[in-house]
Protein backbone atom coordinates (compact mmCIF):
# COMPACT_ATOMS: atom_id res chain seq x y z
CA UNK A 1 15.59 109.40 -31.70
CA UNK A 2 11.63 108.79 -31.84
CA UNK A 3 12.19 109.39 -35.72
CA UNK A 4 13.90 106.42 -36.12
CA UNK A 5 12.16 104.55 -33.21
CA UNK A 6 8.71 105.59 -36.04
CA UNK A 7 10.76 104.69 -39.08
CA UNK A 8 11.37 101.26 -37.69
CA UNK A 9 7.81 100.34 -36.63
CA UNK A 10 6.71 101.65 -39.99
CA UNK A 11 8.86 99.54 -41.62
CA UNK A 12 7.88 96.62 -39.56
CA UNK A 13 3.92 97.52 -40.46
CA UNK A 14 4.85 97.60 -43.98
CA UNK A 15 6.85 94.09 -43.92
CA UNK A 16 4.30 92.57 -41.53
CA UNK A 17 2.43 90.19 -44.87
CA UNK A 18 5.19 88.85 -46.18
CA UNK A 19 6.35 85.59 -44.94
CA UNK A 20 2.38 84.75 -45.31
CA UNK A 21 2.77 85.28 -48.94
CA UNK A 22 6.62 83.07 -49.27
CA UNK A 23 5.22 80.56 -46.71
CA UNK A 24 1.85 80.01 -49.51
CA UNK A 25 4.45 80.45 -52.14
CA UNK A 26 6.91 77.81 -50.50
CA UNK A 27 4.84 75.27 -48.33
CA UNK A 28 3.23 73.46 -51.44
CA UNK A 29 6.85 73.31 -53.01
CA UNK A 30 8.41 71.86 -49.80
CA UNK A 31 5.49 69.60 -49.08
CA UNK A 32 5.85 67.95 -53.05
CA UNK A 33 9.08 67.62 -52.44
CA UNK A 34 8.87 65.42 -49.48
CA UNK A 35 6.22 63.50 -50.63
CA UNK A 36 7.80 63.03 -53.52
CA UNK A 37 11.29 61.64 -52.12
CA UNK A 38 9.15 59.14 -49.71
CA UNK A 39 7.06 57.86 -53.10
CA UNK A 40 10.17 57.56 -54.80
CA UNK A 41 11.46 55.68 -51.68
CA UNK A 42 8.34 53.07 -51.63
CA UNK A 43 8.92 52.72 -55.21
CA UNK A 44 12.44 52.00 -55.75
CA UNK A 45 11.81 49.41 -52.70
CA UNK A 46 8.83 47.46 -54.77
CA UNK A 47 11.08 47.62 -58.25
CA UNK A 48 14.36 46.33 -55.96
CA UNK A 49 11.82 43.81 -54.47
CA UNK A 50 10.98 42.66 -57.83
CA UNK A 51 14.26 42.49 -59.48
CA UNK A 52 15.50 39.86 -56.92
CA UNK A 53 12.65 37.61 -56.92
CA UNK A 54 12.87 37.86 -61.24
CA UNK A 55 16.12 36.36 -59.85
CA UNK A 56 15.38 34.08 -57.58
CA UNK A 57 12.71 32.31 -59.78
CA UNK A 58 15.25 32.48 -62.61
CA UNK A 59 17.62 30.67 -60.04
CA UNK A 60 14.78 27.94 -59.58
CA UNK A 61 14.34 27.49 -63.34
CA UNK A 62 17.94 26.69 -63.95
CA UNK A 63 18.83 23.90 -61.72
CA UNK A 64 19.32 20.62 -63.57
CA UNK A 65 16.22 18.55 -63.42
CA UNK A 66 16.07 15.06 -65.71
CA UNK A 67 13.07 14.80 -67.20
CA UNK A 68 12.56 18.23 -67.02
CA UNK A 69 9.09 19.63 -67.69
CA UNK A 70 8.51 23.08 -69.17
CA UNK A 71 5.21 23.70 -68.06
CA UNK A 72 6.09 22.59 -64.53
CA UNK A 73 9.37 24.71 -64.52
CA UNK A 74 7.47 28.06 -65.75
CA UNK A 75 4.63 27.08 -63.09
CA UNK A 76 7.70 26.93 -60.09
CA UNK A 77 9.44 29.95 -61.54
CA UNK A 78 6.25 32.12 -61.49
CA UNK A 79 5.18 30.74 -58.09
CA UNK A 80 8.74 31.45 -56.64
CA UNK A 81 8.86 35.32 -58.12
CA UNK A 82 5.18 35.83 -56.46
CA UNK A 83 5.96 34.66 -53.25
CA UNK A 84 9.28 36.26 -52.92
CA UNK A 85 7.93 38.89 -53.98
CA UNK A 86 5.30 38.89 -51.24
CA UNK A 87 7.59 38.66 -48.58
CA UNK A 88 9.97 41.03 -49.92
CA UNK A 89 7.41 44.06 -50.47
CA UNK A 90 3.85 42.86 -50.11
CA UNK A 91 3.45 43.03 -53.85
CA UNK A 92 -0.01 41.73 -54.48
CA UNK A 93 0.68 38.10 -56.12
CA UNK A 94 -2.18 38.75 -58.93
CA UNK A 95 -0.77 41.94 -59.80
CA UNK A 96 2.42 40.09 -60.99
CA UNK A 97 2.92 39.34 -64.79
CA UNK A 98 5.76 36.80 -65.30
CA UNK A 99 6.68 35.24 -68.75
CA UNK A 100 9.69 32.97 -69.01
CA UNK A 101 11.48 31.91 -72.15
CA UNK A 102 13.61 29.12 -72.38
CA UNK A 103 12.47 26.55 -69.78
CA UNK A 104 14.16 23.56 -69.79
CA UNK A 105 16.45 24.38 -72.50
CA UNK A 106 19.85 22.47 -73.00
CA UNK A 107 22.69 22.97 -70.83
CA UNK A 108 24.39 26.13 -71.57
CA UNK A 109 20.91 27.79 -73.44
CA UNK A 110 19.76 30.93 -71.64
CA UNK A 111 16.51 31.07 -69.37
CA UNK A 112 14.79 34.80 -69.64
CA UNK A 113 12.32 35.37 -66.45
CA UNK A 114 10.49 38.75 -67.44
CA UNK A 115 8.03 40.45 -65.00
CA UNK A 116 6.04 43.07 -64.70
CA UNK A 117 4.00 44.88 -61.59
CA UNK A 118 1.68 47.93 -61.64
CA UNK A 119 3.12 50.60 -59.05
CA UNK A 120 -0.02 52.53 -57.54
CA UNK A 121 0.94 56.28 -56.56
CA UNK A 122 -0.07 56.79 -53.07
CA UNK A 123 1.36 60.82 -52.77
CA UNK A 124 2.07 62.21 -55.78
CA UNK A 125 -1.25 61.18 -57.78
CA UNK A 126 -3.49 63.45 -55.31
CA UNK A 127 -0.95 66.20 -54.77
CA UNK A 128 0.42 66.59 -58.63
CA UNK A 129 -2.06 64.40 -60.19
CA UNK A 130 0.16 62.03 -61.83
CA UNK A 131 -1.09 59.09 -63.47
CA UNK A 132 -2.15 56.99 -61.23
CA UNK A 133 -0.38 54.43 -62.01
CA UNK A 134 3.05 52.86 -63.72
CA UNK A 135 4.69 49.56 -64.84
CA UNK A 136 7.52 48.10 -62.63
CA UNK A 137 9.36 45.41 -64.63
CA UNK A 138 12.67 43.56 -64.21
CA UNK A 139 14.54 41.18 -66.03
CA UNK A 140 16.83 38.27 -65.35
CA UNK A 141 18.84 36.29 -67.97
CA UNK A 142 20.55 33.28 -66.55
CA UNK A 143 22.33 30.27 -68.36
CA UNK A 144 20.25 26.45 -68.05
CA UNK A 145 22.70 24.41 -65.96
């Protein structure tokens, strides 16, 4: 009986370092892995953010307007994609690259609203070192009314 009660307290001794060594072997694993599921979180909110004010402004630049103005139409549509954009996500407006083709086209001609956002890593760039940085861009392609 005290055989086995030495056996078992040996073994114990000889097993006593090794969830130290699978807890350093694990922890930085686990701890990427959340870090990386809430950055991909914040981004995926920011590019969803983006795509529907791309939409909205694309919305604003189709409405019928007589005379219509190109220069004022792209200066609305960019204005209404910053500040949706704003409120949606707290996208810095100056960070926001819009183009739009087809402005005041003829009814039926498409309007193309194109922008573009740089996506900071907050997470993942210290703890993987990522590039710091990467493009967010949506599209919308709507018909001039």
């Amino acid at each position: 009986m005290v055989e086995r009660i030495n056996k078992a307290a040996r073994k114990r001794r000889a097993e006593a370092g090794t969830s130290i060594v699978e807890a350093t072997i694990v922890l930085p694993v686990m701890i990427l892995l959340v870090f990386g599921i809430a950055e991909f979180g914040i981004t995926y909110t920011q590019w969803n953010s983006l795509t529907n004010a791309v939409r909205e402004g694309a919305r604003v630049g189709v409405v019928f307007r007589s005379p219509c103005d190109a220069g004022n139409v792209t200066n609305l549509i960019e204005t209404t994609v910053s500040n949706f954009a704003i409120v949606a996500s707290g996208v810095d407006p100056a960070d926001i690259v819009t183009t739009v083709t087809g402005a005041c086209g003829g009814t039926g001609t498409q309007l193309t609203v194109n922008s573009t956002v740089p996506y900071n890593y907050i997470a993942l760039d210290a703890l993987a070192g990522l590039a710091p940085t990467t493009n967010l861009s949506a599209r919308s392609v709507m018909r001039n009314e």
